[in-house]
Protein backbone atom coordinates (compact mmCIF):
# COMPACT_ATOMS: atom_id res chain seq x y z
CA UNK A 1 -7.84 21.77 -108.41
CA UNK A 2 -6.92 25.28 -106.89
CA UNK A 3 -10.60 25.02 -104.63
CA UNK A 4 -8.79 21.48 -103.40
CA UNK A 5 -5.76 22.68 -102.31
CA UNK A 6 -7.13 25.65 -100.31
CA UNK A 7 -6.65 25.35 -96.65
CA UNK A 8 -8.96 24.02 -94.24
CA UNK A 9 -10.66 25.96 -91.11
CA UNK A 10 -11.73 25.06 -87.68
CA UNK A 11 -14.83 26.99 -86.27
CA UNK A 12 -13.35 27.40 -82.49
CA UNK A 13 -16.14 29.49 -81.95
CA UNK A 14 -17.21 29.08 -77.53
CA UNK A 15 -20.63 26.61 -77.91
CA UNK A 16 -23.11 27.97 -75.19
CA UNK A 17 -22.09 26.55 -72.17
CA UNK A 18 -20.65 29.35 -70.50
CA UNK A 19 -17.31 29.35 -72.69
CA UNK A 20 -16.25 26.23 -71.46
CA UNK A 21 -15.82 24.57 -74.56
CA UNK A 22 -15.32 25.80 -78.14
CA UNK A 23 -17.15 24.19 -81.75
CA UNK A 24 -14.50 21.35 -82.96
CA UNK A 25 -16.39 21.31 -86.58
CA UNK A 26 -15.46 22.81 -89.61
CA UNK A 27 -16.18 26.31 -90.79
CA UNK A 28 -19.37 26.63 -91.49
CA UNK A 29 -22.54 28.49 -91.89
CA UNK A 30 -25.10 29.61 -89.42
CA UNK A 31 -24.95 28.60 -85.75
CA UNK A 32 -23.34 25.98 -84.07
CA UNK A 33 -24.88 23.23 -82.46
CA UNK A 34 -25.06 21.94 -79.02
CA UNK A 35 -22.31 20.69 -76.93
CA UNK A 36 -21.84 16.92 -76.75
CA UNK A 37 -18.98 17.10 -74.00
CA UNK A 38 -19.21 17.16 -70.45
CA UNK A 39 -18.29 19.53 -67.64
CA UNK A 40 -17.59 19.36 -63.89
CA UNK A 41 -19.70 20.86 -61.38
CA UNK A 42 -19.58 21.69 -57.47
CA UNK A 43 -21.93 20.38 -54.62
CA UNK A 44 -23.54 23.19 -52.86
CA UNK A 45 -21.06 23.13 -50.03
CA UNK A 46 -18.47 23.03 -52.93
CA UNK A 47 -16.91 19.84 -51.40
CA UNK A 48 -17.34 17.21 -54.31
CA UNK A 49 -17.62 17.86 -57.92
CA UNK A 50 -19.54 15.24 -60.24
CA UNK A 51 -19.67 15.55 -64.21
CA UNK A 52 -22.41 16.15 -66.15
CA UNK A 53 -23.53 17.07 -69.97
CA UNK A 54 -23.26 20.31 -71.40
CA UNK A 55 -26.57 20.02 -72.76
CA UNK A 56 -28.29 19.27 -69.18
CA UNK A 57 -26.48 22.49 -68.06
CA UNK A 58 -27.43 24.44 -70.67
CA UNK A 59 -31.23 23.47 -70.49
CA UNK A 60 -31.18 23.81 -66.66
CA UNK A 61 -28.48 26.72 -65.93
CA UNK A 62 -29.34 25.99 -62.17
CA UNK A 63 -28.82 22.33 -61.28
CA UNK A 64 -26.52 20.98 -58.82
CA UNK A 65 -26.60 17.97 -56.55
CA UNK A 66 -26.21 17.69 -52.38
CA UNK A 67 -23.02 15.37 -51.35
CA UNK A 68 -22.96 12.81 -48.40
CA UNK A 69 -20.72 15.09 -46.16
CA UNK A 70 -22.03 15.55 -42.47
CA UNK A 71 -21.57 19.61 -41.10
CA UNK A 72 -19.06 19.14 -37.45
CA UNK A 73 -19.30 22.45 -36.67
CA UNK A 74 -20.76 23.44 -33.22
CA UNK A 75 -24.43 25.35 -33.36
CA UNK A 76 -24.92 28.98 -32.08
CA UNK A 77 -25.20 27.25 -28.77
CA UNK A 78 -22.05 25.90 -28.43
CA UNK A 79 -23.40 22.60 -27.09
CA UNK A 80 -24.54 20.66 -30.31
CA UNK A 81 -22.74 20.26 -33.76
CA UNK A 82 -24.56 20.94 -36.77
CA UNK A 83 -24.89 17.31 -38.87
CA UNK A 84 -26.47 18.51 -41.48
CA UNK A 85 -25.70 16.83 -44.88
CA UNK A 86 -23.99 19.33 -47.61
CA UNK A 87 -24.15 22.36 -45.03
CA UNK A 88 -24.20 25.74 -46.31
CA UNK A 89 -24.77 27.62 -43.36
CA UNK A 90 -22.72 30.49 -41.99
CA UNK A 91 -24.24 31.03 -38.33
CA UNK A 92 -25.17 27.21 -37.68
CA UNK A 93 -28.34 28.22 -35.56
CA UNK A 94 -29.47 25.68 -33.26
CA UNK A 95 -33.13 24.92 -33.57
CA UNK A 96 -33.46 22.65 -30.46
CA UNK A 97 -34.92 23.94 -26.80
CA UNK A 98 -32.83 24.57 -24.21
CA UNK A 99 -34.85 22.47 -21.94
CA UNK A 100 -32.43 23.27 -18.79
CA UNK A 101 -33.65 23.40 -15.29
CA UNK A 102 -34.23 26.94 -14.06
CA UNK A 103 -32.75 28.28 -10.86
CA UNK A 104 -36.14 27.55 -9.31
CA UNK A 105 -35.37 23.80 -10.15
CA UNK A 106 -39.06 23.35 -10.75
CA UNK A 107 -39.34 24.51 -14.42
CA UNK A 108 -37.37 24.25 -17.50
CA UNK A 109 -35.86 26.78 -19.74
CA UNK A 110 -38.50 26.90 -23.52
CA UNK A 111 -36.17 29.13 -24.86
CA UNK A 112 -33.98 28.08 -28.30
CA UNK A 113 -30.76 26.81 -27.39
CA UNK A 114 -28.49 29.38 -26.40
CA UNK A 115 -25.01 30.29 -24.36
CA UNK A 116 -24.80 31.17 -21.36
CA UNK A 117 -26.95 31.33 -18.11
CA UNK A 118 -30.82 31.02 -19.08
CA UNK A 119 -33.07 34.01 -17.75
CA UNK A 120 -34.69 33.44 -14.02
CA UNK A 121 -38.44 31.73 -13.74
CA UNK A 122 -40.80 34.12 -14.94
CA UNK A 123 -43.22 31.71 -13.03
CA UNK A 124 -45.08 33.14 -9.98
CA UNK A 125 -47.35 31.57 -7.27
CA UNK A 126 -50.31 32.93 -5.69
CA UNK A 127 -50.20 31.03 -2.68
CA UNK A 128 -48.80 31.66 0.92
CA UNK A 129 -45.16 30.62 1.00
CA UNK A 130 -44.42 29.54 5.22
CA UNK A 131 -42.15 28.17 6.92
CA UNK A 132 -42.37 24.62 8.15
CA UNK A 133 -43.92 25.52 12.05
CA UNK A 134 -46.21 28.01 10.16
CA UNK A 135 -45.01 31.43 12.19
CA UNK A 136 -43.23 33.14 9.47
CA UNK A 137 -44.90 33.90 5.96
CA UNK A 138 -44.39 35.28 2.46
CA UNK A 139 -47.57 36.40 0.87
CA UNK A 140 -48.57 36.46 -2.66
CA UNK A 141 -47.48 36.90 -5.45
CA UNK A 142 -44.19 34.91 -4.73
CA UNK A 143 -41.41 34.43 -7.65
CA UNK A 144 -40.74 30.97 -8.34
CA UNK A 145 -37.55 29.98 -6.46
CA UNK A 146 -38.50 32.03 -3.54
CA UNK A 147 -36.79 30.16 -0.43
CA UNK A 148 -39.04 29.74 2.54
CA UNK A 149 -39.30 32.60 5.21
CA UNK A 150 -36.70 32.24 8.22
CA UNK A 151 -37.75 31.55 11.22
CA UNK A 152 -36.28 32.03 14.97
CA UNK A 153 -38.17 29.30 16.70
CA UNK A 154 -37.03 26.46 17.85
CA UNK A 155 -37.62 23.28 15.17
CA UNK A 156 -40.28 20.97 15.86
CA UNK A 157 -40.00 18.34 13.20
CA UNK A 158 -39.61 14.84 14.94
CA UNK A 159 -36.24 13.85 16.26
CA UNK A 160 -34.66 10.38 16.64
CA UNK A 161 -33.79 11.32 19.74
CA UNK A 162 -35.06 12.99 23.00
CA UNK A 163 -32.34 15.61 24.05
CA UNK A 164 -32.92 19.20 23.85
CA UNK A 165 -33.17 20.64 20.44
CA UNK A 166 -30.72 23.66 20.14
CA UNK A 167 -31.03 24.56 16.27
CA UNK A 168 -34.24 26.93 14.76
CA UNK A 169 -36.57 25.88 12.44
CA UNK A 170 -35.15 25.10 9.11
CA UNK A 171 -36.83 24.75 5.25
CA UNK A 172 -34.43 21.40 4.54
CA UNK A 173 -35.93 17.71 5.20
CA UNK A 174 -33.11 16.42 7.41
CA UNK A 175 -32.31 18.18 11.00
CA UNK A 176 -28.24 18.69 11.84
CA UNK A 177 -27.06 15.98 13.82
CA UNK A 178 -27.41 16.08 17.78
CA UNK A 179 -24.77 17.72 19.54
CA UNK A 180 -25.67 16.48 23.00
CA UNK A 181 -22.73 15.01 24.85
CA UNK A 182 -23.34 11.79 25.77
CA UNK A 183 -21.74 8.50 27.21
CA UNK A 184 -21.48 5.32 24.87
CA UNK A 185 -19.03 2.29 24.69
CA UNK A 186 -17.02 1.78 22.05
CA UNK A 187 -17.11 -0.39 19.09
CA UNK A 188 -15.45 -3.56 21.26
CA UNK A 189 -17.03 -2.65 24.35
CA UNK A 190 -13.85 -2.09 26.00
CA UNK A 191 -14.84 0.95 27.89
CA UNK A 192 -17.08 3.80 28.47
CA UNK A 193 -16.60 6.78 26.66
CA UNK A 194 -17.48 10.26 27.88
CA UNK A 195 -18.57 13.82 25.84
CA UNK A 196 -19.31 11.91 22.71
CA UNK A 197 -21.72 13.67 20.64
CA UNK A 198 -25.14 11.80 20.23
CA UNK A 199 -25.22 11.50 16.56
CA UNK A 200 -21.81 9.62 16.86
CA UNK A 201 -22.41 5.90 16.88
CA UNK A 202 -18.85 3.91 15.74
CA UNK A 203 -16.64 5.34 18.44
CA UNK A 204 -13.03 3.45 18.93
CA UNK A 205 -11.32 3.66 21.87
CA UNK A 206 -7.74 3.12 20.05
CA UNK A 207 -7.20 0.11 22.04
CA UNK A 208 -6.24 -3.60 20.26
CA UNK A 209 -9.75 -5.71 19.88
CA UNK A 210 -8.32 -8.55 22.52
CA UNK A 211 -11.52 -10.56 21.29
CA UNK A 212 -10.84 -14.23 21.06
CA UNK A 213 -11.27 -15.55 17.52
CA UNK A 214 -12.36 -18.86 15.97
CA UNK A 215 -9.22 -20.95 16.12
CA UNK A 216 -9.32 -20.83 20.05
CA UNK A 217 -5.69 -19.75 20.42
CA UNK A 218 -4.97 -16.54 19.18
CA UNK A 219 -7.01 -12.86 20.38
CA UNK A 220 -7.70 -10.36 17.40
CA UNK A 221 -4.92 -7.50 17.27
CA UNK A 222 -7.10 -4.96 15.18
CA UNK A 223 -7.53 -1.82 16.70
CA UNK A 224 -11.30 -1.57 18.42
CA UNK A 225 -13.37 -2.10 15.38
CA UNK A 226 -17.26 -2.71 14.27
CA UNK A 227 -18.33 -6.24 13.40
CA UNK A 228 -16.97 -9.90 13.03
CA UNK A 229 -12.53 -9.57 14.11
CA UNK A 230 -12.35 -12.12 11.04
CA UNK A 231 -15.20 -12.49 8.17
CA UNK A 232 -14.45 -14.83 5.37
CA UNK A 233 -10.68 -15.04 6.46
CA UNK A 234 -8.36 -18.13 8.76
CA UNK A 235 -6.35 -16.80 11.52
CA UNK A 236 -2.87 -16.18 10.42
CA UNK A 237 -0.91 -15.49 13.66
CA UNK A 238 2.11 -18.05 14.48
CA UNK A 239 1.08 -21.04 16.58
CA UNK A 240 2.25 -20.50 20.45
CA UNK A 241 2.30 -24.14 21.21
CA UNK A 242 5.78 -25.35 22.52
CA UNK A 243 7.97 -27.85 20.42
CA UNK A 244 8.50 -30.82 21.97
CA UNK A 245 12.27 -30.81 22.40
CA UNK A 246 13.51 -27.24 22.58
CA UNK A 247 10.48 -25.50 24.46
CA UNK A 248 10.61 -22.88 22.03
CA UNK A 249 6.92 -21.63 20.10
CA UNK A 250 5.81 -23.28 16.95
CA UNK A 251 5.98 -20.02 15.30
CA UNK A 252 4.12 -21.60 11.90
CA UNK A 253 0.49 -20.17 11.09
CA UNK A 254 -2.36 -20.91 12.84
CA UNK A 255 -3.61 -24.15 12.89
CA UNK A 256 -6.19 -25.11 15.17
CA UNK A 257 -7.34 -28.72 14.14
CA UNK A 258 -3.56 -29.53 12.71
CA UNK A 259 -0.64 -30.90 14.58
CA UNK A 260 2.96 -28.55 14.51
CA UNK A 261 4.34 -29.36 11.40
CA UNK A 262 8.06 -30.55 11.49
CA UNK A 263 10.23 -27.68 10.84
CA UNK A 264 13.38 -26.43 12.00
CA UNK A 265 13.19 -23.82 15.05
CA UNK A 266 14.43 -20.46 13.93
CA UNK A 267 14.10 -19.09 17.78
CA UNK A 268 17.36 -16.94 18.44
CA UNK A 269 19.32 -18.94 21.74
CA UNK A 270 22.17 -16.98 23.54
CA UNK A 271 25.07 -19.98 24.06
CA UNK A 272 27.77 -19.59 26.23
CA UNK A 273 31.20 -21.05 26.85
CA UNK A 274 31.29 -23.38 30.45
CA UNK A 275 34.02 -20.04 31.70
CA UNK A 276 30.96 -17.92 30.81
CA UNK A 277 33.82 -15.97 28.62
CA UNK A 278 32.25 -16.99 25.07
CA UNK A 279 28.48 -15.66 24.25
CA UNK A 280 27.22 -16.28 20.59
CA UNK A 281 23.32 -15.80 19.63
CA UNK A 282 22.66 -18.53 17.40
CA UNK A 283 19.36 -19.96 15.65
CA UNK A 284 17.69 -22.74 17.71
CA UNK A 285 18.01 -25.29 14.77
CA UNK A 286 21.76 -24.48 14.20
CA UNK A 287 22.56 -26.18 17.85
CA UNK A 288 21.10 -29.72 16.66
CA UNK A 289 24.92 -31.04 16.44
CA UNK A 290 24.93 -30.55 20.28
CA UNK A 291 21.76 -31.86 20.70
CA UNK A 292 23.02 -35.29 18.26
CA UNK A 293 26.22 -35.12 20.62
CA UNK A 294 24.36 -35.71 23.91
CA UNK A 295 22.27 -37.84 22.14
CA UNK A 296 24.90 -39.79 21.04
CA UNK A 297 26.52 -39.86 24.48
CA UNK A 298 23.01 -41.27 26.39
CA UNK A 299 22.23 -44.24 23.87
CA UNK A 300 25.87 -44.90 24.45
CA UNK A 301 25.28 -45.79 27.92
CA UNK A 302 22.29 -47.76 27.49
CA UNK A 303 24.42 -50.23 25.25
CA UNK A 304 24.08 -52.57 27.46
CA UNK A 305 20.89 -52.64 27.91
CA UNK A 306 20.15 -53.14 24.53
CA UNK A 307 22.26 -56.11 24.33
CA UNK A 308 20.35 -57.62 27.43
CA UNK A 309 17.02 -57.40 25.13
CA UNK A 310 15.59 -54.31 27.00
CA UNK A 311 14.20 -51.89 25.04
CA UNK A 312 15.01 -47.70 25.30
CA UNK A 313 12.34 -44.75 24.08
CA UNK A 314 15.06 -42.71 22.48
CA UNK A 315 12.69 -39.70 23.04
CA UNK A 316 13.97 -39.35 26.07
CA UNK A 317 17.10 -39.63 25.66
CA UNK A 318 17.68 -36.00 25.31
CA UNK A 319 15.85 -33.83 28.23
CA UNK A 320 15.32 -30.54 27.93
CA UNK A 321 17.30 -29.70 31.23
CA UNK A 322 20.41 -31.12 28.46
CA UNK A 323 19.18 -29.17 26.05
CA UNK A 324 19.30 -25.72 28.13
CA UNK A 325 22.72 -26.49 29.52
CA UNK A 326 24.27 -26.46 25.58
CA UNK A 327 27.21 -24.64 25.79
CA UNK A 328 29.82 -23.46 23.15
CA UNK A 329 33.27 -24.94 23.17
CA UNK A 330 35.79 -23.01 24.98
CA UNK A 331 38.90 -22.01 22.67
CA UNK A 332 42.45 -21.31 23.44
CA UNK A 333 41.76 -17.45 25.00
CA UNK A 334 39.47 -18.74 27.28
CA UNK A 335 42.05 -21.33 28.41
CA UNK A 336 44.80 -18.58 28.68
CA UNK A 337 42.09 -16.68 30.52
CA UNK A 338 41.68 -19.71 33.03
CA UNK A 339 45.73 -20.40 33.66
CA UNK A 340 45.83 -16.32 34.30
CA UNK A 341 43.21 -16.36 36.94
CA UNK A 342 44.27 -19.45 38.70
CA UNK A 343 48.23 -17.79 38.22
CA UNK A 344 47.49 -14.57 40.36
CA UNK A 345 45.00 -16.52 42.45
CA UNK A 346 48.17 -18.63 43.72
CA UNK A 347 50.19 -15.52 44.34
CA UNK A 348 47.49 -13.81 46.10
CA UNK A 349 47.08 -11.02 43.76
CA UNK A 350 44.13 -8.55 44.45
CA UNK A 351 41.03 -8.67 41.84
CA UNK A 352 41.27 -5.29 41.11
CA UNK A 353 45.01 -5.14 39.74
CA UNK A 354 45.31 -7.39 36.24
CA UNK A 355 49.26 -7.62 36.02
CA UNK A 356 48.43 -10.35 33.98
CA UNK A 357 45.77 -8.90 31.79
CA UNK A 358 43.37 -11.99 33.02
CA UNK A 359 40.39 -9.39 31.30
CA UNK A 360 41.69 -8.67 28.34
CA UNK A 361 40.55 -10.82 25.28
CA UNK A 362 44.33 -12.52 25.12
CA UNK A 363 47.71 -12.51 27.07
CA UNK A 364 50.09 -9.53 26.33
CA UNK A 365 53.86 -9.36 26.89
CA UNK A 366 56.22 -6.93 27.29
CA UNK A 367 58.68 -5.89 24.24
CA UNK A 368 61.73 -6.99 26.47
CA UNK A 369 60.15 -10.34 27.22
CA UNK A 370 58.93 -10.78 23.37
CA UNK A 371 62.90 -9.82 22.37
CA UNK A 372 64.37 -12.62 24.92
CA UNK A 373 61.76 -14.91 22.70
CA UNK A 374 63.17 -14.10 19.80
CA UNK A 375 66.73 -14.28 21.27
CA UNK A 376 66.46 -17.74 23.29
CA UNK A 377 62.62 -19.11 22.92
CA UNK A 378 63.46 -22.36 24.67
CA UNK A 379 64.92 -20.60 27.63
CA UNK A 380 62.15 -18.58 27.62
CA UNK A 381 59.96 -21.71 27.17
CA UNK A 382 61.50 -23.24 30.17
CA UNK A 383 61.13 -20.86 32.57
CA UNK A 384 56.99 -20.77 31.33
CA UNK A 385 56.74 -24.33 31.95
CA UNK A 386 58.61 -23.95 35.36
CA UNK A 387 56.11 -21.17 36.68
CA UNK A 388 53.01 -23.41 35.47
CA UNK A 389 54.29 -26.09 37.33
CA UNK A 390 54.87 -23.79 40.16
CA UNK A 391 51.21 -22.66 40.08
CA UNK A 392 49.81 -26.44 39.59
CA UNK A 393 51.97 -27.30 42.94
CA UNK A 394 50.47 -23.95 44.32
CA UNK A 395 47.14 -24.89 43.59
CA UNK A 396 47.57 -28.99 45.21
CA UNK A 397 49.43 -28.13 48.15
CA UNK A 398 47.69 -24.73 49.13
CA UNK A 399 47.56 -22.83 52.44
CA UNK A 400 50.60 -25.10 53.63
CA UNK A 401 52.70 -24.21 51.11
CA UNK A 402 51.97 -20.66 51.26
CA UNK A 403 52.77 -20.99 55.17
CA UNK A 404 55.92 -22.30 54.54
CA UNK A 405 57.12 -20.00 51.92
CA UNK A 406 55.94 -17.17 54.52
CA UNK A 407 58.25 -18.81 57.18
CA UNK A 408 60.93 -19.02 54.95
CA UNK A 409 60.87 -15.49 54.12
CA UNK A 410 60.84 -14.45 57.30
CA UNK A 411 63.94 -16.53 58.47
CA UNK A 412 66.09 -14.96 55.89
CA UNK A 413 65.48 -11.36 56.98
């Protein structure tokens, strides 16, 4: 009973796999056995773990495992990234060739990828190195890159043209463009231009095309150009043809095979009173209750025709000579205007004084007349209506009247 009731041990002794884990059995004799747990363990770029049994890592102290992770870190070269799987690398080197061009531009650079400039063509030819007339010449050995020899002569690689070559013989394929001053028309043919330089072929003058286009009507307004005035597109420009009944342009787009369409006629008309006092600019179209009135006016007198049987082209009942003479209405200052003129023209009164402000926009009285008004405005009324009545008589009866008043005058001095 006393060997029962003695207390109980645990072993806790560290199992061999590197003191991760400690023996769970009871105390006990001799060794202890393996591990049966598992441990965690690091990829070799120590990016993923992954668990494995203690016994497999005691029986192979070494293992580990490569994860799926792809190295972006640029090379030595700085111009490619690593992408290697599980990279342990510190100096990323790149392994590629540099494979750039040289500065001979003939070879390419075998050396491992690397920053920077690559090293000049070791390369050398052993043949002559001339110019392209053959006078000047670099003997061998000549470093690959090695520009040809200059030369002083004058070039004689064939020229499109035959004026006098005035540049030296040159390594490149293509000459400089002539420089010979030369006369040529421009683009439209408008004129001949003088000192233009021969390799210059699209000269413009600056002037407007004038070319007449397809439509027949219109001339193309481009400055002098090269080519068709109008390639896959319809003549835009307003129609010039006249309307029929005020004279005035069509003004819609071109349209060669079409008839004017019916629109209203937004030409600008300066209108005038029949005392040539009133002037008003007004649209064309705006005027058509004029036009209706005269209308109106000319079928009334062929009323009787009509009711005889005959039969009237209304077209022409308005003409344009009644069109043209449409004139605004004249208003109560141009009647005022009217009575003052025909007032001092009675008495005689000299153009150049305007005692009765006949050119100012409206009449204008005096602050002692304009008081009387306010004091007495039929007496004032009266006396109006007697000098109008004066002037009406003045303007019937005339020189005689104006003899007889003069006779009168004279009598009583």
């Amino acid at each position: 009973i006393g060997n029962l009731l003695a207390p109980v041990f645990v072993m806790e002794n560290s199992l061999p796999c590197d003191f991760i884990h400690t023996c769970e059995n009871l105390c006990h004799e001799g060794e202890c056995g393996p591990c049966s747990r598992t441990s965690n363990i690091y990829c070799r770029c120590a990016f993923k773990t992954k668990l494995l049994p203690c016994t497999l890592l005691q029986s192979e102290p070494d293992i580990t495992f490569m994860c799926d992770k792809r190295c972006n870190k640029k090379r030595s070269c700085g111009r490619h990234k690593c992408n290697e799987i599980c990279c342990v690398d510190k100096e990323h080197k790149c392994p590629l060739v540099c494979g750039r061009k040289l500065n001979c531009s003939l070879h390419r650079c075998e050396e491992p990828c690397h920053r920077g400039n690559c090293q000049t063509c070791w390369q050398t030819s052993f043949d002559e190195l001339t110019c392209y007339c053959g006078e000047s010449v670099i003997y061998p050995p000549v470093p690959c890159g090695t520009q040809p020899p200059e030369c002083k002569n004058s070039c004689t690689r064939p020229h499109e043209c035959d004026h006098p070559v005035y540049h030296t013989c040159h390594s490149e394929e293509k000459c400089p463009p002539c420089t010979y001053l030369t006369q040529k028309w421009c683009m439209g043919k408008h004129e001949l231009r003088n000192n233009i330089p021969c390799h210059l072929t699209d000269i413009s003058c600056g002037l407007h095309c004038n070319q007449m286009l397809k439509c027949g009507m219109h001339k193309c307004k481009r400055i002098c150009h090269k080519g068709v005035c109008l390639i896959d597109e319809e003549c835009k420009q307003p129609c010039t043809r006249l309307r029929l009944y005020c004279n005035h342009p069509c003004m819609a787009p071109c349209h060669p095979s079409l008839p004017c369409p019916t629109t209203s006629c937004n030409t600008k008309v300066d209108l005038q009173c029949e005392c040539g006092r009133r002037k008003e600019s007004m649209i064309c179209s705006e005027a058509s209750s004029t036009y209706q009135r005269i209308a109106a006016i000319s079928i009334a007198t062929k009323l009787t025709d009509l009711q005889l049987g005959d039969s009237v082209e209304i077209s022409r009942l308005i003409t344009k000579k009644e069109m043209k003479q449409t004139r605004l209405q004249c208003n109560e200052e141009c009647f005022a205007f009217e009575r003052n003129r025909r007032f001092a023209e009675a008495l005689h009164i000299h153009d150049n004084s305007d005692p009765f402000n006949i050119r100012s926009s409206g009449a204008k009285y005096s602050d002692n007349l304009k008081e009387d008004a306010r004091k007495d405005l039929k007496f004032v009324s009266d006396i109006e209506k007697e000098m109008r009545t004066l002037v009406e008589a003045v303007n019937k009866v005339g020189v005689a009247l104006h003899w007889t008043l003069s006779n009168l005058s004279t009598s009583l001095l």
